[in-house]
Protein backbone atom coordinates (compact mmCIF):
# COMPACT_ATOMS: atom_id res chain seq x y z
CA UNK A 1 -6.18 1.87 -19.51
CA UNK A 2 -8.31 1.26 -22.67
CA UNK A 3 -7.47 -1.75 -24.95
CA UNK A 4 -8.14 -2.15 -28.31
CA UNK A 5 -10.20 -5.44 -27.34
CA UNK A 6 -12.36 -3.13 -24.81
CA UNK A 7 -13.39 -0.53 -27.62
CA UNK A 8 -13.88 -3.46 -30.34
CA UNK A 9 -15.87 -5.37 -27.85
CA UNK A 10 -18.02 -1.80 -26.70
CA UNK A 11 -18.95 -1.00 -30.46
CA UNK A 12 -20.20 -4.79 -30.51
CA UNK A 13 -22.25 -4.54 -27.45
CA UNK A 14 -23.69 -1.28 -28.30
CA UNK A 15 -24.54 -2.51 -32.04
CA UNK A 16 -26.61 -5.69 -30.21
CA UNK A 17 -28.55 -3.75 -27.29
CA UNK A 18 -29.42 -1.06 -29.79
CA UNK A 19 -30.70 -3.06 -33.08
CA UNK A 20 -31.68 -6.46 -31.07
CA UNK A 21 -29.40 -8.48 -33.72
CA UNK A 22 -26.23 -9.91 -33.40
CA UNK A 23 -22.67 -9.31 -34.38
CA UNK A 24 -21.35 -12.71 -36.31
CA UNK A 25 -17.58 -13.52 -36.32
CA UNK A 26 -16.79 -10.79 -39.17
CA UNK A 27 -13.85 -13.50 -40.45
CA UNK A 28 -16.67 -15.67 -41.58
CA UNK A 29 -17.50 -15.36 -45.74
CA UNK A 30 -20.47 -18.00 -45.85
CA UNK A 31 -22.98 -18.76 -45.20
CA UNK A 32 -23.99 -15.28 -44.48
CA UNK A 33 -26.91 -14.89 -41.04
CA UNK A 34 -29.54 -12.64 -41.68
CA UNK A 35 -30.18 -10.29 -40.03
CA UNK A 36 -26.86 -9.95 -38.42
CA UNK A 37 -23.70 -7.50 -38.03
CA UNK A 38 -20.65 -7.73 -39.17
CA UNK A 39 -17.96 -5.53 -37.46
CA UNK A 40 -14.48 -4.59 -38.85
CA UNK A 41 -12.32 -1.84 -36.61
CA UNK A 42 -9.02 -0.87 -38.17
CA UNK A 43 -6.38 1.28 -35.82
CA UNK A 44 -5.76 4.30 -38.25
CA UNK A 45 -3.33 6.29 -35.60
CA UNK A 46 -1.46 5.35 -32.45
CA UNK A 47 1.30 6.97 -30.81
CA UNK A 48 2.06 9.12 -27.46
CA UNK A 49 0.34 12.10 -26.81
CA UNK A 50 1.81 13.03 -23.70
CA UNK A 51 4.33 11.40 -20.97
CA UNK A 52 1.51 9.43 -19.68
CA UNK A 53 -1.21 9.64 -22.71
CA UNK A 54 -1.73 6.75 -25.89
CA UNK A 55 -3.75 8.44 -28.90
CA UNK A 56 -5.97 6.15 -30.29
CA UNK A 57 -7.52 7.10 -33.87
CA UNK A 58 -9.84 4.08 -34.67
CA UNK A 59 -12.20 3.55 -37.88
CA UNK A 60 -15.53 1.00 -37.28
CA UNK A 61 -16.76 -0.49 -40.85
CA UNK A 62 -20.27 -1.89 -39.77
CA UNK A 63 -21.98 -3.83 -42.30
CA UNK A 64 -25.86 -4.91 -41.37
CA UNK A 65 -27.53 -7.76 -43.41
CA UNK A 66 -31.13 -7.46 -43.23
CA UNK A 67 -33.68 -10.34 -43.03
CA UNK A 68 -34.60 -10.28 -46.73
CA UNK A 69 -32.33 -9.56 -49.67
CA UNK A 70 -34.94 -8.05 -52.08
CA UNK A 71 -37.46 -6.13 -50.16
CA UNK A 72 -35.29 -4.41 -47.30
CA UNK A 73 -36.00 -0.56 -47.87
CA UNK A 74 -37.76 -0.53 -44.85
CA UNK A 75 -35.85 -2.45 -42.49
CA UNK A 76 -32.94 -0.79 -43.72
CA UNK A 77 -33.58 2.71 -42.92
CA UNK A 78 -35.30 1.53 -39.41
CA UNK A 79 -31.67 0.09 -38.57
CA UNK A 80 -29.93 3.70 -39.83
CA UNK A 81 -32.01 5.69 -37.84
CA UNK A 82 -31.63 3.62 -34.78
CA UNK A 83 -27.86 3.48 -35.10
CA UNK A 84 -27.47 7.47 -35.95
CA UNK A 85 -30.16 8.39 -32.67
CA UNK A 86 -27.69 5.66 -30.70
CA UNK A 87 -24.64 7.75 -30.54
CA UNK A 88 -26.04 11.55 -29.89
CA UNK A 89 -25.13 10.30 -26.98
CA UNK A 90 -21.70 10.23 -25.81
CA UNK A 91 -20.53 6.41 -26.38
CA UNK A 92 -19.00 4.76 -22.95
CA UNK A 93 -16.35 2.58 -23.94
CA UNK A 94 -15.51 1.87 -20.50
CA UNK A 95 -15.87 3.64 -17.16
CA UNK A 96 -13.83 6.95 -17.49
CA UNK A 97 -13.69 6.32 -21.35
CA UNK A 98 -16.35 8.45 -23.15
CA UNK A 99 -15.96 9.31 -26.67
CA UNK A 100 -18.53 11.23 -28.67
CA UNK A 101 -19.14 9.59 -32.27
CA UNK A 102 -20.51 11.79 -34.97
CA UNK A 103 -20.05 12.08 -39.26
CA UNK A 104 -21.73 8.85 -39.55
CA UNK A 105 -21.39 8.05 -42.86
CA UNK A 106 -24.53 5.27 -44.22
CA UNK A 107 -24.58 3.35 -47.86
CA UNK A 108 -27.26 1.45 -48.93
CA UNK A 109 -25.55 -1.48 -50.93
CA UNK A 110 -27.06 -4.04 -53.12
CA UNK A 111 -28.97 -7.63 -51.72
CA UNK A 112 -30.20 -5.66 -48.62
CA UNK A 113 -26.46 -4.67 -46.71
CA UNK A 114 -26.21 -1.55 -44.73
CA UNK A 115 -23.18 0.03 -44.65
CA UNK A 116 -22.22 2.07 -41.57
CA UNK A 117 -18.77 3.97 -41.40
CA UNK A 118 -17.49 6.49 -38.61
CA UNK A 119 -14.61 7.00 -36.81
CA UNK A 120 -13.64 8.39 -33.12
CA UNK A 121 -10.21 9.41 -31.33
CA UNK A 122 -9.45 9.01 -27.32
CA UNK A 123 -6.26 9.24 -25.56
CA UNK A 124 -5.84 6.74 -23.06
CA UNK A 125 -3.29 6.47 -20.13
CA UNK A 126 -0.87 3.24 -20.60
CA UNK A 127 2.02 1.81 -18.45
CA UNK A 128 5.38 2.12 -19.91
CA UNK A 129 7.97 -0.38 -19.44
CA UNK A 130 10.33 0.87 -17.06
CA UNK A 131 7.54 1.30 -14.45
CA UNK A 132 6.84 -1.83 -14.66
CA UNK A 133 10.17 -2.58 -13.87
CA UNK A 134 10.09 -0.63 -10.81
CA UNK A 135 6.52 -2.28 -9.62
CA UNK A 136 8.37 -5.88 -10.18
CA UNK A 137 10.57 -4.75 -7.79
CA UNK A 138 8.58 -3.32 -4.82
CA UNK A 139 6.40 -6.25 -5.31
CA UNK A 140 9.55 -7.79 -4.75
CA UNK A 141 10.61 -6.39 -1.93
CA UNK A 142 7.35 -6.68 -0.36
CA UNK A 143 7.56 -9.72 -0.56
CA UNK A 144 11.22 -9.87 0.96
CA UNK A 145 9.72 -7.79 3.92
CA UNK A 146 6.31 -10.21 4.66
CA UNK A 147 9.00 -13.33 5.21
CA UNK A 148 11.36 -11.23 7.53
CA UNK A 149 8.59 -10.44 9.66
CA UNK A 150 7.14 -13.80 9.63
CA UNK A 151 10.45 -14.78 11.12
């Protein structure tokens, strides 16, 4: 099962190792690190796919604040190009959770910010209540059975 934590946390770690920069707490307004990342992910679809399936449309807002406000061209278009080259390959999330990440969409904004916007889908098996339920209970009754037979 894939959280929305484990994705969040993947697109992170991915943004680090590939850039060398870090991802700063994207709740924080001032004062602003450079050069850093600031990551927003907004859940744009979720619902069942099938009995056992959870579709999960998610939407990644990366913003990149380079190391000088005025004369970033350069270290601007480095960070694009590593970030595009970075997902022609298919994007692990987890194990057995590979999405494949393309229509990046890059803005150049003003006082050297990168803008980075793309968006993927997976469906991703969950546990539904009542099975739950029923694992309570043979754990349960497992348990029932280990003190009879320590009797």
């Amino acid at each position: 099962m894939v959280t929305l934590k484990d994705i969040f946390k993947a697109v992170c770690e991915h943004m680090e190792e590939v850039t060398s920069f870090p991802a700063v707490d994207s709740d924080m307004e001032e004062p602003i690190i450079r050069p850093s990342f600031k990551i927003f992910m907004d859940t744009v679809k979720s619902g069942l796919f099938s009995s056992a399936l959870r579709e999960l449309k998610v939407y990644f807002n990366i913003y990149f604040y380079s190391s000088d406000r005025k004369h970033s061209k350069a270290e601007l278009m480095d960070i694009e190009n590593k970030i595009a080259f970075s997902f022609l390959e298919p994007f692990v999330i987890k194990e057995n959770c590979v999405v494949y990440v393309d229509d990046l969409e890059f803005e150049k904004l003003p006082d050297g910010i990168l803008n980075c916007g793309f968006n993927f889908e997976i469906a991703t098996e969950f546990i539904n209540e009542s099975e739950l339920d029923n694992m309570e209970e043979l754990k349960i009754n497992e348990t029932i059975e280990d003190l009879y037979n320590e009797i």
